[in-house]
Protein backbone atom coordinates (compact mmCIF):
# COMPACT_ATOMS: atom_id res chain seq x y z
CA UNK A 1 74.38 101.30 212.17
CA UNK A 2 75.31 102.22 208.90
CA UNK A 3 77.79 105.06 209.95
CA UNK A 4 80.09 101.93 212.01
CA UNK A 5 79.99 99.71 209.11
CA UNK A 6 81.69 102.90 207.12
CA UNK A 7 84.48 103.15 209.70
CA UNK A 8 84.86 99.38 209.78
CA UNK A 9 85.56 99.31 206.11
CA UNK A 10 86.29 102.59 204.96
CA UNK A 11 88.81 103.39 207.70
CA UNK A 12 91.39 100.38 207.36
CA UNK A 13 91.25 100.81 203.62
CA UNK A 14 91.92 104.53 204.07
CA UNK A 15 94.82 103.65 206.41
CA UNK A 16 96.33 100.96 203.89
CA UNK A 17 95.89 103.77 200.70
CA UNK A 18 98.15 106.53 202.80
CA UNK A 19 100.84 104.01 204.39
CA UNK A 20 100.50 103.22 200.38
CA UNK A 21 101.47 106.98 199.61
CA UNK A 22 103.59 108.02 202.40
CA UNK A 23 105.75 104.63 201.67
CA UNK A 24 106.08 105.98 197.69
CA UNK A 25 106.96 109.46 198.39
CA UNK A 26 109.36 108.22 201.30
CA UNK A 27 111.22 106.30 199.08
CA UNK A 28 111.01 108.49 196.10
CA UNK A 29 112.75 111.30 198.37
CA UNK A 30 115.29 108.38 199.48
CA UNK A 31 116.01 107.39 196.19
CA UNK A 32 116.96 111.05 195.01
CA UNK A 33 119.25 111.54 197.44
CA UNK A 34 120.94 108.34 197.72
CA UNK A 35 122.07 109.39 193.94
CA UNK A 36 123.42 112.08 195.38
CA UNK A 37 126.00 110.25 197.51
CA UNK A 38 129.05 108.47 195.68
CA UNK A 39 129.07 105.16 197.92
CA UNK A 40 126.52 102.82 196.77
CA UNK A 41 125.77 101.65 200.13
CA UNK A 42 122.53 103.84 200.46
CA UNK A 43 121.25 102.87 197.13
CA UNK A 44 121.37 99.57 198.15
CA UNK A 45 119.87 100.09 201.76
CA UNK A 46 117.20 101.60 199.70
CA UNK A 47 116.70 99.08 197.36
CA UNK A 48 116.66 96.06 200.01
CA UNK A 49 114.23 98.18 202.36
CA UNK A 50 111.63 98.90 199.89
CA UNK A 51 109.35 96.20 199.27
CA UNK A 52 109.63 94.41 203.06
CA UNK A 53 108.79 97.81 204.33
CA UNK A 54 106.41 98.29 201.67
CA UNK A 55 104.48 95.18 203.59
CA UNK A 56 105.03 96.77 206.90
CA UNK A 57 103.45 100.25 206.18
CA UNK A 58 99.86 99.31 205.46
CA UNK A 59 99.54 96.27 208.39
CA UNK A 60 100.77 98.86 210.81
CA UNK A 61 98.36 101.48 209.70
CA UNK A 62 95.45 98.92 210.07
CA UNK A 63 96.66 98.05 213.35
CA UNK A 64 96.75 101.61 214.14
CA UNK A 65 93.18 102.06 212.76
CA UNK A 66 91.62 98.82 214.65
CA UNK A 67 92.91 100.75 217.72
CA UNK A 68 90.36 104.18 216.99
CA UNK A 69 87.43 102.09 215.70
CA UNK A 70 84.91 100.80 217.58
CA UNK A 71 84.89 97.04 216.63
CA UNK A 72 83.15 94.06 218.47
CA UNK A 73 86.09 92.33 221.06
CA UNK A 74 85.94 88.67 219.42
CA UNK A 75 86.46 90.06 216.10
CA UNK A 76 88.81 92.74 217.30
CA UNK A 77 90.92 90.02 218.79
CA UNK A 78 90.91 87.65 216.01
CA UNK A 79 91.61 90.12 213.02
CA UNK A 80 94.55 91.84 215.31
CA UNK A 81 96.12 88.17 215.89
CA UNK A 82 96.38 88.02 211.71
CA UNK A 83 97.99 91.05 211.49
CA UNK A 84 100.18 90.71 214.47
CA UNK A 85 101.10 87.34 212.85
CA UNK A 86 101.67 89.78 209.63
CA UNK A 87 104.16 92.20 210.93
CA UNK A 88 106.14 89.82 212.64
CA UNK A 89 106.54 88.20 208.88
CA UNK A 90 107.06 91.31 207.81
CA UNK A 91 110.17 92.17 210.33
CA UNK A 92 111.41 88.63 209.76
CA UNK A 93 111.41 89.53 205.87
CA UNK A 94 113.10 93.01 206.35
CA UNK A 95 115.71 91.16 208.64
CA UNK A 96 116.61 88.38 205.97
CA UNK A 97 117.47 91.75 203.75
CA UNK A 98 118.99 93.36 205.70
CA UNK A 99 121.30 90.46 206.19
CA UNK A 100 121.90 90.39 202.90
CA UNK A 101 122.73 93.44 202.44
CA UNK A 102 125.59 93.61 204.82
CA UNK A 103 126.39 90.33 202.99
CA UNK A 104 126.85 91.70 199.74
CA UNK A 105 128.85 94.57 200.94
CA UNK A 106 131.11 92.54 202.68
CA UNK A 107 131.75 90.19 199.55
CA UNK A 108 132.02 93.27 197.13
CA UNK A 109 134.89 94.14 199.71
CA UNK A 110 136.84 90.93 199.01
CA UNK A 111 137.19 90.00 195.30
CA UNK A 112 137.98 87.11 194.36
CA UNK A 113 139.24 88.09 190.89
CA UNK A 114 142.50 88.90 192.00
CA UNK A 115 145.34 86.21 191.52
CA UNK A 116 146.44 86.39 195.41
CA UNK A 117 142.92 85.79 196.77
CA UNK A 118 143.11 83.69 199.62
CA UNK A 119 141.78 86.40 202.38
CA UNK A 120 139.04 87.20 199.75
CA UNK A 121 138.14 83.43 199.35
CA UNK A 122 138.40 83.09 203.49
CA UNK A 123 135.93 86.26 203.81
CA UNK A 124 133.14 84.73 201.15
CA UNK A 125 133.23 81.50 203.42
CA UNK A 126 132.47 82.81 206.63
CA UNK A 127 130.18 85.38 204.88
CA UNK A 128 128.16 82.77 203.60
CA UNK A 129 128.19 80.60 206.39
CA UNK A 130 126.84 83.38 208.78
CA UNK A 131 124.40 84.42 206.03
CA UNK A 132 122.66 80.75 206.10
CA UNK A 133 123.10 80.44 209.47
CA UNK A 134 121.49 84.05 210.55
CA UNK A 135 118.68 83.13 207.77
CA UNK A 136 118.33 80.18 210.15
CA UNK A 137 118.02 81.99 213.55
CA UNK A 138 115.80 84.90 212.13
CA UNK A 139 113.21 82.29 210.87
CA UNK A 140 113.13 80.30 214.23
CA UNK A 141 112.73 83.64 215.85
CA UNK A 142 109.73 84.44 214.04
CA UNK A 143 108.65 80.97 214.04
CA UNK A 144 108.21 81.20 217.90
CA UNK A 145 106.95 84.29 217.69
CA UNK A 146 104.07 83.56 215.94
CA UNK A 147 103.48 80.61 217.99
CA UNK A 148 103.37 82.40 221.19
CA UNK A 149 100.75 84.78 219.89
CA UNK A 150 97.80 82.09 220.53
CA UNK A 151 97.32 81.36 224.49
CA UNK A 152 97.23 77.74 223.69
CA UNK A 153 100.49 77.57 222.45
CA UNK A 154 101.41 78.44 226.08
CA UNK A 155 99.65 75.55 227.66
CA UNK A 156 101.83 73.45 225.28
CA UNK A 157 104.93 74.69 226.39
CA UNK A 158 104.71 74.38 229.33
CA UNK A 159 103.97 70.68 229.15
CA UNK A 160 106.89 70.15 227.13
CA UNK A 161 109.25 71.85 229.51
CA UNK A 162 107.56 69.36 232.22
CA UNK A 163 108.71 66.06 229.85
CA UNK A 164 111.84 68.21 229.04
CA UNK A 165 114.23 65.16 229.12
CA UNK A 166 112.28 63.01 227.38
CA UNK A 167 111.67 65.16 224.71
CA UNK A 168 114.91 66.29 224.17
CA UNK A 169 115.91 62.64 223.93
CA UNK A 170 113.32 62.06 220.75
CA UNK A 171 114.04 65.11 219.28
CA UNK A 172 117.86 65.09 219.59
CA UNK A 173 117.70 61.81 217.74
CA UNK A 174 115.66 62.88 215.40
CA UNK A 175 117.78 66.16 213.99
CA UNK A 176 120.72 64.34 214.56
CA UNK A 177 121.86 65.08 210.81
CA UNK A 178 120.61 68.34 210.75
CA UNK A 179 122.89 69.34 213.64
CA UNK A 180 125.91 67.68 212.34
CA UNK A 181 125.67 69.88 209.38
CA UNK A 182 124.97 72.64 211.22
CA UNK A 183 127.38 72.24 213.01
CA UNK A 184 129.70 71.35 210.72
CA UNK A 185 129.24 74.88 208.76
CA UNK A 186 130.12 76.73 211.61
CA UNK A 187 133.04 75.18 212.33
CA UNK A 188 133.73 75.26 208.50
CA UNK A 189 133.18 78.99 208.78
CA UNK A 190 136.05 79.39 211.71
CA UNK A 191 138.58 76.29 211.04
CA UNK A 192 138.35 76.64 207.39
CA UNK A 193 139.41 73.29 205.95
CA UNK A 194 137.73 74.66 202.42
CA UNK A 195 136.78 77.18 200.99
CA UNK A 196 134.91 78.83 198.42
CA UNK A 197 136.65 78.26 194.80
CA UNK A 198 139.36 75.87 196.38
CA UNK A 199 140.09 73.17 194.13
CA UNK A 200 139.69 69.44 195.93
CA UNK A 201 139.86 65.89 195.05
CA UNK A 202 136.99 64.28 197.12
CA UNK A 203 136.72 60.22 196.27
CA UNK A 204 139.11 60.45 193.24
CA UNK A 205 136.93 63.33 191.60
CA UNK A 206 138.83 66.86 190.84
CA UNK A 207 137.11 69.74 191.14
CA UNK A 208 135.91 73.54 192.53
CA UNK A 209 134.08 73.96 195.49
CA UNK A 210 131.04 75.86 194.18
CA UNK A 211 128.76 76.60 197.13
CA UNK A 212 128.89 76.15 201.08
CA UNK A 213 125.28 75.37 202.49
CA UNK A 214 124.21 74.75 205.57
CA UNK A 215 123.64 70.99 204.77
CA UNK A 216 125.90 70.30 202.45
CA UNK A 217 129.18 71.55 199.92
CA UNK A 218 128.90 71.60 195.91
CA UNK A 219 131.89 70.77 194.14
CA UNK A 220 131.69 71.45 190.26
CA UNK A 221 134.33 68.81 188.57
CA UNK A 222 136.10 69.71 185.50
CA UNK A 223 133.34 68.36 182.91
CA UNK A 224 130.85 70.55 184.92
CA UNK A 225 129.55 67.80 187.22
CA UNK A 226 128.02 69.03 190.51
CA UNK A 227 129.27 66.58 193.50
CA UNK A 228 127.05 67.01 196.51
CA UNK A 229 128.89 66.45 199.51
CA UNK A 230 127.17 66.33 203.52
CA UNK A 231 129.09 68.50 205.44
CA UNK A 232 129.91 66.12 207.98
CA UNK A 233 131.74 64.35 205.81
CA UNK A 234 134.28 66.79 205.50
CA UNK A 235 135.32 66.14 209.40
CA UNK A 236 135.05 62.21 209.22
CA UNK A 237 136.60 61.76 205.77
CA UNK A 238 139.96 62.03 204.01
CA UNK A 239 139.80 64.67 200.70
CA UNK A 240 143.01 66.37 199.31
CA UNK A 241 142.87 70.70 199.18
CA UNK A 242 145.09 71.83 196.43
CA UNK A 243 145.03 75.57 197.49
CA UNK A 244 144.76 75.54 201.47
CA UNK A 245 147.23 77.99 201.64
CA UNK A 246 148.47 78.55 198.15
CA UNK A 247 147.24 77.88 194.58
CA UNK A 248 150.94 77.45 193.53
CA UNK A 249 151.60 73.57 192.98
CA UNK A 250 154.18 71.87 191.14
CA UNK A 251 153.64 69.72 188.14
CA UNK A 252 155.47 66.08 187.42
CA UNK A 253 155.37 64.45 184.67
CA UNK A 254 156.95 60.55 184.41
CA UNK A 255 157.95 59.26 180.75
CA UNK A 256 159.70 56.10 180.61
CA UNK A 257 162.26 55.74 177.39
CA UNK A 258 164.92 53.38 176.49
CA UNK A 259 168.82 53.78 178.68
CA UNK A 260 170.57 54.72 175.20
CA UNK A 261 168.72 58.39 175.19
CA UNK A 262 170.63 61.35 175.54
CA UNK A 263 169.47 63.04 178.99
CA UNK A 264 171.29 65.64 179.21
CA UNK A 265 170.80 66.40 175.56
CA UNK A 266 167.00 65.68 176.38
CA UNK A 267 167.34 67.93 179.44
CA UNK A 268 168.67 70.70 177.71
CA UNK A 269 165.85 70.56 175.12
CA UNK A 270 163.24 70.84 178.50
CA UNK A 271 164.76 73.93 179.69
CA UNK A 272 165.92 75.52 176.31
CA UNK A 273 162.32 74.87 174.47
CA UNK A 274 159.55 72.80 175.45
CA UNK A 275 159.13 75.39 179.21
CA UNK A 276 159.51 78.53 177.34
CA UNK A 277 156.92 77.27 174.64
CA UNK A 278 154.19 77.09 177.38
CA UNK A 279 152.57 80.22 176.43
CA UNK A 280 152.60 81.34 180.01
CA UNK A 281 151.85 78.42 181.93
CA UNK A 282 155.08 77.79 183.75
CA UNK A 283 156.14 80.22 186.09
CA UNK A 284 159.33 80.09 185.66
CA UNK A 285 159.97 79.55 189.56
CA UNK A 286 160.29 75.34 189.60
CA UNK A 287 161.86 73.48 186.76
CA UNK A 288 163.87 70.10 186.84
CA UNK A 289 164.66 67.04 184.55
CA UNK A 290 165.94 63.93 186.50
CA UNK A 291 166.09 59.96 185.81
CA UNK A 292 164.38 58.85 189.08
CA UNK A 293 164.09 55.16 188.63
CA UNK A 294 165.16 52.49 186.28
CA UNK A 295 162.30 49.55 185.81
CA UNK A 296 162.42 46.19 185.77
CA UNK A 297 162.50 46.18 182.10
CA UNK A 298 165.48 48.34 182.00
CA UNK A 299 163.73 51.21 180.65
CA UNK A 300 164.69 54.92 182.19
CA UNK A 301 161.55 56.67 184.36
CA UNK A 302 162.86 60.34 183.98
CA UNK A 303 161.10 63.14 186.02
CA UNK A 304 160.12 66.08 184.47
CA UNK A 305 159.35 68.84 187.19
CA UNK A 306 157.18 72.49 186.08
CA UNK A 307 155.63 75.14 188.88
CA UNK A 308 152.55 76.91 187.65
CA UNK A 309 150.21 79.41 189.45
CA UNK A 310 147.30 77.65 190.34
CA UNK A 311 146.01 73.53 189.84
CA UNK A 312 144.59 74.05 186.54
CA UNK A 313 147.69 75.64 185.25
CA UNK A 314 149.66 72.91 186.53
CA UNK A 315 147.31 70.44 184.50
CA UNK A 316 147.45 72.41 181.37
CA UNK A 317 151.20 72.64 181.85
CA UNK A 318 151.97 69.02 182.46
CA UNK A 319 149.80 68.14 178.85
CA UNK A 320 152.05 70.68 177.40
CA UNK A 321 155.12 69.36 178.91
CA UNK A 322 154.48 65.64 178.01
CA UNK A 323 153.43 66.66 174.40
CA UNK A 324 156.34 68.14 173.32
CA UNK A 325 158.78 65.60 174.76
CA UNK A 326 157.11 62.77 173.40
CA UNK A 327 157.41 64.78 169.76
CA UNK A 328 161.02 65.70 170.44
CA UNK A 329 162.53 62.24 171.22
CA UNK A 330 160.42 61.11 167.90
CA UNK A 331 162.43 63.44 165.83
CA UNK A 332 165.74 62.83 167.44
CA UNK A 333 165.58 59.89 169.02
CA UNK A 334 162.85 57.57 167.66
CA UNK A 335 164.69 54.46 168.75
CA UNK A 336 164.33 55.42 172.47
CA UNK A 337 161.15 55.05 172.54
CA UNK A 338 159.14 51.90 174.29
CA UNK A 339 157.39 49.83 171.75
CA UNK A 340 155.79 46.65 172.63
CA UNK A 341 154.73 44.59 169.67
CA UNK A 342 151.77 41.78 169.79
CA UNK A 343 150.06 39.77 167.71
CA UNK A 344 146.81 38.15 167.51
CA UNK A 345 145.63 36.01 165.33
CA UNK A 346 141.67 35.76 165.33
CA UNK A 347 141.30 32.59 162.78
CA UNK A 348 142.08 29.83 165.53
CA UNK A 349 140.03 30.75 168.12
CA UNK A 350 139.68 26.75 169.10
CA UNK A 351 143.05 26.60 169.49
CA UNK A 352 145.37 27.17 172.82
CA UNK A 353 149.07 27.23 172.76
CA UNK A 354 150.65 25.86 175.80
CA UNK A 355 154.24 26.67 176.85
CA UNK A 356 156.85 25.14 174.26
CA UNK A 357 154.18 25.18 171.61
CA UNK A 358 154.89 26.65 168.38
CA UNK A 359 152.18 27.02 165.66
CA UNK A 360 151.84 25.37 162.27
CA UNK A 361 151.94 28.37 159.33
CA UNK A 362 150.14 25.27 156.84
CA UNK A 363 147.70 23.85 159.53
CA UNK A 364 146.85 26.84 161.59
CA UNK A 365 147.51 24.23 164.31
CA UNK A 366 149.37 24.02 167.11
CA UNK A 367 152.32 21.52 166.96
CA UNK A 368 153.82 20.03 170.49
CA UNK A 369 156.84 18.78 170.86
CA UNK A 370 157.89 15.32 171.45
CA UNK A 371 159.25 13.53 174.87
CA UNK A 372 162.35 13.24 175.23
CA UNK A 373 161.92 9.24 175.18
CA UNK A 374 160.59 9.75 172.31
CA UNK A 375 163.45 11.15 170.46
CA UNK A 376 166.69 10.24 168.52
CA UNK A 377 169.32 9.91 171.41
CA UNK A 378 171.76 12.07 170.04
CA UNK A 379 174.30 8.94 169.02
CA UNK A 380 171.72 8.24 166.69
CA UNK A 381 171.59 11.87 164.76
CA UNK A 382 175.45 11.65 165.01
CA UNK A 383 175.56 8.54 162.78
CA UNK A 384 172.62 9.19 160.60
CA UNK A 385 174.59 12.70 159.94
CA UNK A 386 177.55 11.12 158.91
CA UNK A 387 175.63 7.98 156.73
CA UNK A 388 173.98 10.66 155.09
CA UNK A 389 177.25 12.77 154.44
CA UNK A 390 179.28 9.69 153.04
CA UNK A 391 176.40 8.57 150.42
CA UNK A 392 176.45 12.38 148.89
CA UNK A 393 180.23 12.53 148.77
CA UNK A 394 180.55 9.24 147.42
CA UNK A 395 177.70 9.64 144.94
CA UNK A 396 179.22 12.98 143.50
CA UNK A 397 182.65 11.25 142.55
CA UNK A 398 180.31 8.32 140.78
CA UNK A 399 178.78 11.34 139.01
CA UNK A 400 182.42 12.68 138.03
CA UNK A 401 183.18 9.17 136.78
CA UNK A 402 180.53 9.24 134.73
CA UNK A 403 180.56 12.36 132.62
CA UNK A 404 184.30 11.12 132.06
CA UNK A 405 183.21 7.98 130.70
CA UNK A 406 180.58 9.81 128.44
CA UNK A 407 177.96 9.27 130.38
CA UNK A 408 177.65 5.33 131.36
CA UNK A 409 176.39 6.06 135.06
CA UNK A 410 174.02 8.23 137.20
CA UNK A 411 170.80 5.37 136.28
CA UNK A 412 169.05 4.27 133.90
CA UNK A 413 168.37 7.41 132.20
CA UNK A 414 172.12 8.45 131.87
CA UNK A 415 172.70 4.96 130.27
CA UNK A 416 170.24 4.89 127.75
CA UNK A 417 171.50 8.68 126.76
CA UNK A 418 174.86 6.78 125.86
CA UNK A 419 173.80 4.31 124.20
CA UNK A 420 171.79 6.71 122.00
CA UNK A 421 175.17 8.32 120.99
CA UNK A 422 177.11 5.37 120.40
């Protein structure tokens, strides 16, 4: 009795020690010569093998062992079922590396460093893509796997497949989503409307497509906001790709100045200084200077065109562009500018001027005008004008008269200064 509890116990632990040791030595040997090598390839295989297989080693020395020992059947069968269920994690895990590894090699392969990097950009898209989506199939493998290991689970499916369309009814509606966006990042991965490190404008937000899921896209804006977008989005909505095919855009910039500026002076100035000042942005491929329109207000809208290698180039470029401009019509032209001059006054708040009102400067009140019935007609101002004229011509020859005379006229106060004198 006591001799087959010792191999019950003794035995799998012995078995787990030297899968233990033979997996340490293994990979100690693998290790060495994988340095040997100059591709790092093998030190990779090595590294992603080590620890899944490091799992694998001791369950299938236990199974092994449960196979030589006498053990009763009920318990044989239920602690073989666990580590069935084990290994077939185990394979699942070594799988998902594996994966990955060829993954990684396949993105080290296509930089995206580079300035021309469109085929590397199309390779990281489908590589991640497949990645998720082979993630995806090796867990559902393993999933059924260890499903099918109990009898029951038998019994089950076989009644499902029985109610087959009505079950496939209920549980197409129900993943629905999650097939869209399936789906959607397979066809993604072959169509390629986006990919990784494009730069989009999805719902008026700029910004770099970070990540491809399985469910969804990141976009990281330009103050480092994530966007989270469902894939299926991308198929049923409208969003602008700024390097499809090419990160080379054009820039335009629209200032509006007055019609008596010098263009071609200010177009010369464009070309001769503010494009070669750009420290590198402009490419030197695209440049153009051009009155496009003419607004209702009779100011000029001139077009000022600049290439540049990639989106966020153009952006810099077309701060750069309006910058200097603006300061070079200030120093040469200051009067071509746009002003627009208005004035508020916050002290009559109560008050409302209505059209043809002008406003009191003593009463801080608006003063209307009057009817017209209520006027002078303008036979009246004529003859008041010329009343008023007569009396002041008349009066100033009475005035002459009087400083002749010494003074006799003008009033009462220019009469009692003569009679003073006399």
């Amino acid at each position: 009795m006591i001799s087959e509890t010792w191999q019950k116990i003794v035995i799998p632990i012995a078995a787990v020690l030297i899968s233990w040791i033979a997996h340490t030595l293994l990979f100690l040997l693998l290790r060495w010569a994988a340095r040997k090598t100059p591709w790092p390839f093998d030190d990779e295989l090595v590294c992603y093998s080590k620890w899944p297989l490091f799992v694998l080693f001791p369950i299938i020395a236990v199974l092994v062992a449960l196979a030589n020992i006498s053990v009763d059947p009920n318990t044989f069968v239920t602690v073989q079922r666990i580590f069935i269920v084990l290994l077939i994690a185990g394979i699942g895990y070594l799988a998902c590396n594996m994966v990955r590894l060829a993954a990684l090699t396949l993105i080290r392969a296509n930089k995206v460093e580079s300035e021309n990097n469109l085929h590397a950009r199309i390779a990281h898209t489908q590589v991640q893509v497949f990645k998720r989506l082979c993630y995806g199939f090796i867990a559902v493998i393993c999933a059924a796997c260890i499903v099918f290991t109990f009898p029951a689970a038998w019994q089950i499916g076989a009644s499902l497949l029985a109610s087959a369309g009505v079950m496939g009814i209920i549980i197409g509606i129900a993943a629905k989503p999650i097939l869209e966006n399936s789906l959607s990042s397979l066809i993604i991965a072959v169509t390629r409307p986006i990919l990784l490190d494009d730069e989009v404008i999805i719902d008026g937000e700029y910004g770099r497509v970070e990540a491809i899921h399985s469910m969804y896209v990141v976009v990281r804006t330009w103050d480092a906001r994530r966007l989270i977008i469902p894939l299926s989005r991308i198929f049923t909505s409208t969003f602008e790709n700024w390097s499809r095919r090419s990160p080379w855009k054009i820039g335009t910039i629209f200032i509006y100045l007055d019609p008596s500026v010098p263009v071609d002076a200010l177009r010369t100035i464009y070309m001769d200084k503010v494009l070669p000042s750009s420290g590198g942005l402009w490419d030197g491929k695209v440049a153009n200077c051009a009155v496009t329109d003419v607004t209702s207000d009779g100011f000029l809208q001139i077009r000022f065109l600049a290439s540049a290698q990639d989106p966020s180039k153009a952006f810099d470029l077309r701060c750069h562009v309006r910058e200097k401009v603006v300061e070079a019509v200030q120093q040469r032209w200051p009067w071509a500018l746009i002003r627009h001059r208005l004035e508020i006054s916050t002290s009559m708040p109560k008050h409302v001027l209505n059209d043809g009102d002008r406003l009191d400067p003593l009463m801080n009140q608006p003063v209307r005008p009057r009817p017209l019935s209520d006027q002078a007609s303008l036979e009246t101002i004529r003859q008041t004008s010329e009343k008023v004229l007569f009396d002041g011509l008349a009066r100033g020859n009475l005035d002459d008269a009087g400083h002749h005379d010494g003074g006799q006229y003008d009033g009462g106060h220019h009469q009692n200064v003569g009679a003073e004198h006399s």
